[in-house]
C-alpha atoms as a PDB file:
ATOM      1  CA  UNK A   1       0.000   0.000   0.000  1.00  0.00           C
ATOM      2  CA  UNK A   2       2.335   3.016  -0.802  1.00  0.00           C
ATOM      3  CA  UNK A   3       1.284   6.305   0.046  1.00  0.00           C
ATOM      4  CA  UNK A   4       1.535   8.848  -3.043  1.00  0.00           C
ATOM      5  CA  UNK A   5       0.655  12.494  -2.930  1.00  0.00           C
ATOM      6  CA  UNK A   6      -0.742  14.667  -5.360  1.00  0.00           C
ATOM      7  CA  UNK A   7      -1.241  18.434  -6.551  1.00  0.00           C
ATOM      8  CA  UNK A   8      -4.515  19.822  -7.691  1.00  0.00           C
ATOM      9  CA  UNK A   9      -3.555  21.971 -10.889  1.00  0.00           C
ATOM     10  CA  UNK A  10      -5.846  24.079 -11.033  1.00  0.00           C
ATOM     11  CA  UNK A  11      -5.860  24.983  -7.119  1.00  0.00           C
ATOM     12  CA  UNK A  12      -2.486  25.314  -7.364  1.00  0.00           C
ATOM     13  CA  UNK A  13      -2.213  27.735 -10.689  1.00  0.00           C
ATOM     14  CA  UNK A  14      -5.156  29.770  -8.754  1.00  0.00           C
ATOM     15  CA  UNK A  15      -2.791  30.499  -6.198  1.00  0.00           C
ATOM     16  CA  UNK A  16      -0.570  31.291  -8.712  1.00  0.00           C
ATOM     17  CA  UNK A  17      -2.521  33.911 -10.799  1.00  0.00           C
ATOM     18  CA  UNK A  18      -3.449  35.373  -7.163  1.00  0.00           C
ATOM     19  CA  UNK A  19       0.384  36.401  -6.576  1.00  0.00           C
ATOM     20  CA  UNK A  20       1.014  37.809 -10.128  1.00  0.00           C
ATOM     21  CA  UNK A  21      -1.645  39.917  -9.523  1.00  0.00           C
ATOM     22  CA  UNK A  22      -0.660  40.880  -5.815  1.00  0.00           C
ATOM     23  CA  UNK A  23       2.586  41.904  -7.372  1.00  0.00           C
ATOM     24  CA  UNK A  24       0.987  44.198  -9.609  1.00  0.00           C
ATOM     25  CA  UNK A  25      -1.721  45.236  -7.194  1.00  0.00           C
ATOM     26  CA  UNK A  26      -2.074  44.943  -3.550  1.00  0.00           C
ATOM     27  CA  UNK A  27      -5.349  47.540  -2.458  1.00  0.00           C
ATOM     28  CA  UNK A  28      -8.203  45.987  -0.598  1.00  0.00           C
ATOM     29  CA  UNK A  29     -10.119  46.080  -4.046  1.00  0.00           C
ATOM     30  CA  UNK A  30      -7.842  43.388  -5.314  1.00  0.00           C
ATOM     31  CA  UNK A  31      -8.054  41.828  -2.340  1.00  0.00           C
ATOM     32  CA  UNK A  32     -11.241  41.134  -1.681  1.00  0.00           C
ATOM     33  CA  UNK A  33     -11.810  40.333  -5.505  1.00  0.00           C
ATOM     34  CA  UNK A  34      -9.057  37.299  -5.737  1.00  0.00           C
ATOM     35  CA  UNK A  35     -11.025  35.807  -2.646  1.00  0.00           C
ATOM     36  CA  UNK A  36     -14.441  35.956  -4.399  1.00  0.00           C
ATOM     37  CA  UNK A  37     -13.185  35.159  -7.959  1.00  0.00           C
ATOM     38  CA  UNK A  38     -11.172  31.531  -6.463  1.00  0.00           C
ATOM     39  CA  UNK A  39     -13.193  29.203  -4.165  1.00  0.00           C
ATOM     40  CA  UNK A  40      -9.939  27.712  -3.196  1.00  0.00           C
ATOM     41  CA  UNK A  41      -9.199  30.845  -1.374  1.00  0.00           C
ATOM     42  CA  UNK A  42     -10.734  31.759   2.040  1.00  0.00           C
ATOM     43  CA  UNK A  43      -8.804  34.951   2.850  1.00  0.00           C
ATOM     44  CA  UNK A  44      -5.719  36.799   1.787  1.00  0.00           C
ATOM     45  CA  UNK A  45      -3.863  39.678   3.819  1.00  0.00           C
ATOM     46  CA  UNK A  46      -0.972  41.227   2.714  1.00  0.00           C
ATOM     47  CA  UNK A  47       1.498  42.439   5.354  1.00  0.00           C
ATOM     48  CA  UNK A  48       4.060  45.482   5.123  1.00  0.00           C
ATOM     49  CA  UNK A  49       7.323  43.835   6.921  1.00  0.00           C
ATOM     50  CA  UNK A  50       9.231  47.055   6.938  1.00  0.00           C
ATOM     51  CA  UNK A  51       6.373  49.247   8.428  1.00  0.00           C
ATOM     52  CA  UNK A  52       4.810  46.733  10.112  1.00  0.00           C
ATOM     53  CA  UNK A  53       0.962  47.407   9.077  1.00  0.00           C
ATOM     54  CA  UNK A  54      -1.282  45.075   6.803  1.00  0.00           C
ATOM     55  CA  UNK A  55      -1.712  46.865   3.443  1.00  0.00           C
ATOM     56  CA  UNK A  56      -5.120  45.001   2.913  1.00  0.00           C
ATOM     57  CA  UNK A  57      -7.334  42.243   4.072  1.00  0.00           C
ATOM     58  CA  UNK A  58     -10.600  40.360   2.870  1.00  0.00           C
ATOM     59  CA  UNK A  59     -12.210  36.975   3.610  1.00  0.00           C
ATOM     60  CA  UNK A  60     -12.450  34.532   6.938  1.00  0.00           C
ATOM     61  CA  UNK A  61     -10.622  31.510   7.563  1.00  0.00           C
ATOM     62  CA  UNK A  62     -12.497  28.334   6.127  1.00  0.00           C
ATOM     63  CA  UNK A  63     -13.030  24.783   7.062  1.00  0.00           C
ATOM     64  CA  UNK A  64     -10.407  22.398   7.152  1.00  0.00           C
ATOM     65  CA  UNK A  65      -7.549  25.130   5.196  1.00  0.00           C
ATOM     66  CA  UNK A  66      -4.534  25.623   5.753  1.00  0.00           C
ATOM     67  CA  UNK A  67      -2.519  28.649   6.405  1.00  0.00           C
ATOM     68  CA  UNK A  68       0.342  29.447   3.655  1.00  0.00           C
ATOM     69  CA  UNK A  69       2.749  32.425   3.320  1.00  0.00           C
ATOM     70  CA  UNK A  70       4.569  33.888   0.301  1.00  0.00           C
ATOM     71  CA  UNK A  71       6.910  36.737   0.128  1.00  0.00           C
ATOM     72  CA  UNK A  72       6.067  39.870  -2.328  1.00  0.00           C
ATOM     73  CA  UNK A  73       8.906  42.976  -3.433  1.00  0.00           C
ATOM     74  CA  UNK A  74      12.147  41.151  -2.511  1.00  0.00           C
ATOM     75  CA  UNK A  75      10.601  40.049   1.261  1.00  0.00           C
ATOM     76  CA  UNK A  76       9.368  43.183   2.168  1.00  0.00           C
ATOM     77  CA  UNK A  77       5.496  41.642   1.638  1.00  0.00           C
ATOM     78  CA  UNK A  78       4.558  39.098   3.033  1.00  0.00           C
ATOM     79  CA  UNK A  79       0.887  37.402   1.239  1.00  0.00           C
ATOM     80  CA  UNK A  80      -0.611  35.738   3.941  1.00  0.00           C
ATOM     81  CA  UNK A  81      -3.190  32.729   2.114  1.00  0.00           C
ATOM     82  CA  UNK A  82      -5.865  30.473   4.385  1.00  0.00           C
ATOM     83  CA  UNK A  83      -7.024  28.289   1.628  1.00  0.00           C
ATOM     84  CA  UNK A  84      -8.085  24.689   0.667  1.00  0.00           C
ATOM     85  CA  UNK A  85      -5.303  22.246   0.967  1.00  0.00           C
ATOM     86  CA  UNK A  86      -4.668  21.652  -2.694  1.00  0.00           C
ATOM     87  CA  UNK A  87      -1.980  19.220  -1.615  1.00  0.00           C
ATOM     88  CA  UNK A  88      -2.904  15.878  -0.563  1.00  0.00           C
ATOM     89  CA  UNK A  89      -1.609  12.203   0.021  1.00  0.00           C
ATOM     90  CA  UNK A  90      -3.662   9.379  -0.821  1.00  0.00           C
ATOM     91  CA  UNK A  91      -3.022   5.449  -0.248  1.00  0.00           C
ATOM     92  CA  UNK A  92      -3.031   3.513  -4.422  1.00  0.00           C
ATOM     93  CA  UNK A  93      -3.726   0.126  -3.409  1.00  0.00           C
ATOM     94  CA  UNK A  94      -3.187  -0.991  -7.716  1.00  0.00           C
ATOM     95  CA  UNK A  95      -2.243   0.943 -10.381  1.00  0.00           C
ATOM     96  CA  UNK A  96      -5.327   1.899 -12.072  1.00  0.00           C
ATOM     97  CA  UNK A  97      -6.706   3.771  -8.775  1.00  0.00           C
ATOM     98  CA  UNK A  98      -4.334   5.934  -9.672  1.00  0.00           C
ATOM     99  CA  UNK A  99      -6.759   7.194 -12.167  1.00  0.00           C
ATOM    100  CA  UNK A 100      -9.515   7.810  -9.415  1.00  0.00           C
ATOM    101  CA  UNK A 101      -7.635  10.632  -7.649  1.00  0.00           C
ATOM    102  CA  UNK A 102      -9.789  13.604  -7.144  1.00  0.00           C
ATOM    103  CA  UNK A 103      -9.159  16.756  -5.290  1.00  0.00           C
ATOM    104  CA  UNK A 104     -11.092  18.491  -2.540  1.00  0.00           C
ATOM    105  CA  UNK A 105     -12.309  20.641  -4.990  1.00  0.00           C
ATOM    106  CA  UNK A 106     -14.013  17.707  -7.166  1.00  0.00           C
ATOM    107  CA  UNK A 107     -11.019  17.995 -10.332  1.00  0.00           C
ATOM    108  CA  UNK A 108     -10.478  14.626 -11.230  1.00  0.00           C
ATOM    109  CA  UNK A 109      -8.339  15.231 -14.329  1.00  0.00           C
ATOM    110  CA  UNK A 110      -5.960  17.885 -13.319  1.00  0.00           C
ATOM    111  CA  UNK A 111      -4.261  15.793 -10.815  1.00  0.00           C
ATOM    112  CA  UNK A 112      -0.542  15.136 -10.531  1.00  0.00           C
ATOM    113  CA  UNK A 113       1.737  13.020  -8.820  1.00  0.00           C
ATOM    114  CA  UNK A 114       4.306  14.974  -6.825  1.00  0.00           C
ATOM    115  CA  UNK A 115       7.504  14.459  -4.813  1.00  0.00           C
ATOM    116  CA  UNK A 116       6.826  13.569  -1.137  1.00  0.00           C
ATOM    117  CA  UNK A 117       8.106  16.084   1.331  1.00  0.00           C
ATOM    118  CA  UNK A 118       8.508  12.864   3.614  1.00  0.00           C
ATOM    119  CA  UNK A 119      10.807  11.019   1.115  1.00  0.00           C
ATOM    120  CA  UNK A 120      14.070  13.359   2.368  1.00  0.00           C
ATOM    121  CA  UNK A 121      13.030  12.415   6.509  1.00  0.00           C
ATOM    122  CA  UNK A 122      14.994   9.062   7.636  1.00  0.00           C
ATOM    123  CA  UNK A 123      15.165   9.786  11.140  1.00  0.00           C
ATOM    124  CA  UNK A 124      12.663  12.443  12.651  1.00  0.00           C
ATOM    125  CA  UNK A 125      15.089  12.836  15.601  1.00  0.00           C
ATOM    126  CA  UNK A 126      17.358  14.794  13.952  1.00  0.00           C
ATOM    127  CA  UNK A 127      17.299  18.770  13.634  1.00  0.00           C
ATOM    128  CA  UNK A 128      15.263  19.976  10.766  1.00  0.00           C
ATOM    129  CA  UNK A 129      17.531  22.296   8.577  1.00  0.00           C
ATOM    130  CA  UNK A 130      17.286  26.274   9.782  1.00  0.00           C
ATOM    131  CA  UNK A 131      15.372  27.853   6.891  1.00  0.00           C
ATOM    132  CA  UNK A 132      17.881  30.505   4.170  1.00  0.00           C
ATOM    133  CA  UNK A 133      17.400  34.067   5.245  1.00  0.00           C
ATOM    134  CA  UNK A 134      19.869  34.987   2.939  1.00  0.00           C
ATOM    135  CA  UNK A 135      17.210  36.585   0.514  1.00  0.00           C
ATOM    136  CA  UNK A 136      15.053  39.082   3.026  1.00  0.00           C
ATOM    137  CA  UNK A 137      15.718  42.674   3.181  1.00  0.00           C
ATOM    138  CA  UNK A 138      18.458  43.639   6.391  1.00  0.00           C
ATOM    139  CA  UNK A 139      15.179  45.159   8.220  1.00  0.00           C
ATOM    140  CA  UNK A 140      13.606  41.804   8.158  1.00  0.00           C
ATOM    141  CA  UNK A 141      16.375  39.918   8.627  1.00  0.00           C
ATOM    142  CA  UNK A 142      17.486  41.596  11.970  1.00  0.00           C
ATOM    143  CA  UNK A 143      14.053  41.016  13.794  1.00  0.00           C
ATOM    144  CA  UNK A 144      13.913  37.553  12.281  1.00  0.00           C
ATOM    145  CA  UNK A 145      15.054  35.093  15.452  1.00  0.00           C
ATOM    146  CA  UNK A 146      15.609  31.064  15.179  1.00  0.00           C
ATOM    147  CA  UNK A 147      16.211  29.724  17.860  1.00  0.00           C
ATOM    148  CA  UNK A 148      18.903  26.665  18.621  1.00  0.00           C
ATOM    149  CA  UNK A 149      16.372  25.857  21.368  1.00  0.00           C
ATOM    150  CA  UNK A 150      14.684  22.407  20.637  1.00  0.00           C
ATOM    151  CA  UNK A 151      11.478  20.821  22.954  1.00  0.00           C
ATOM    152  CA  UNK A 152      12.441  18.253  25.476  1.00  0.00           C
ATOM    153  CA  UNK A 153       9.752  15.820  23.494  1.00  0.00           C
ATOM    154  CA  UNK A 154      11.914  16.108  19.931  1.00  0.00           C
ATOM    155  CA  UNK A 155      15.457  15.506  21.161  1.00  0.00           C
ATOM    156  CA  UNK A 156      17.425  12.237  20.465  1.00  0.00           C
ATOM    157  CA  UNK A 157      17.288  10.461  23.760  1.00  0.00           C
ATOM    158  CA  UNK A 158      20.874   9.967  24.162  1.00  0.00           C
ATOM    159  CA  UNK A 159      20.442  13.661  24.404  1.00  0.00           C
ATOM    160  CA  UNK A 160      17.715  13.827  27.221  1.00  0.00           C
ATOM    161  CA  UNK A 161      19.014  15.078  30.590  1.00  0.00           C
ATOM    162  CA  UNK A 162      18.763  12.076  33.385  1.00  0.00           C
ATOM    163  CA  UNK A 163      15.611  13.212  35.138  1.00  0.00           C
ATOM    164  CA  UNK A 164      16.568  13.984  39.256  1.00  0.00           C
ATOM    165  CA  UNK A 165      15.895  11.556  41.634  1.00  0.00           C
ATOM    166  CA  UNK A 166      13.887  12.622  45.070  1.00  0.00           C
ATOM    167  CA  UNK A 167      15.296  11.563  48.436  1.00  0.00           C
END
């Protein structure tokens, strides 16, 4: 029973169109029209990073989405998306359910096979790689903080301090 996931085309390329126009246009106007003309898309806000104010907002966060973020103007945007998962694993017992696939959004035929983001994990006890910074603007960067910190629950155990015994 392998586990395969898929992309939804046409969710995807609405997301798509939505930040070629948000580079062009980012008013409330534009906004709130992107939410209403895809049904993928629950809500958009965009968010100045340098002056720290949202330049617009429209639309609620729907059922079962997910949050997704996408940088505008070299990082100093930031499009904020809470959409339908257009992204999706699915079990192919034989090769001709394969076929069968369907999205959350009812498109059978635009359907593709994708790259698992799980194929790269071996061992989930080892530090997930700090993400590249490199590319956001020096105000950004400087009030960006990752932390080395990592939760008690997620460290190797050969890492785990001995708990303290009471007397």
């Amino acid at each position: 029973m392998p586990l395969y996931e898929f992309e939804c085309t046409k969710c995807r390329g609405n997301i798509q169109k939505s930040l070629k126009t948000l580079e062009r246009k980012r008013d409330p106007e534009t906004v709130k029209s992107l939410v209403k003309k895809y049904d993928n898309i629950y809500a958009i806000e965009v968010v100045d990073l340098e002056r720290e104010e949202i330049v617009a907002k429209h639309g609620r966060k729907g059922k079962d989405s997910i949050f997704s973020d996408f940088y505008l103007k070299d990082g100093t945007l930031l499009a904020l998306f809470n959409m339908r998962n257009y992204r999706f694993s699915e079990l192919i017992y034989e090769e001709g359910d394969e076929k069968n696939v369907k999205c959350y959004c009812g498109e059978k035929k635009k359907v593709e096979k994708v790259i698992s983001t799980f194929a790269f994990t071996k061992d989930l006890s080892t530090d997930m790689p700090k993400p590249n910074l490199s590319n956001l603007p020096a105000s950004v960067r400087k009030r960006t903080n990752i932390s080395e910190y990592i939760e008690e629950k997620d460290r190797p155990k050969k890492n785990r301090p001995t708990p303290k015994r009471l007397s």
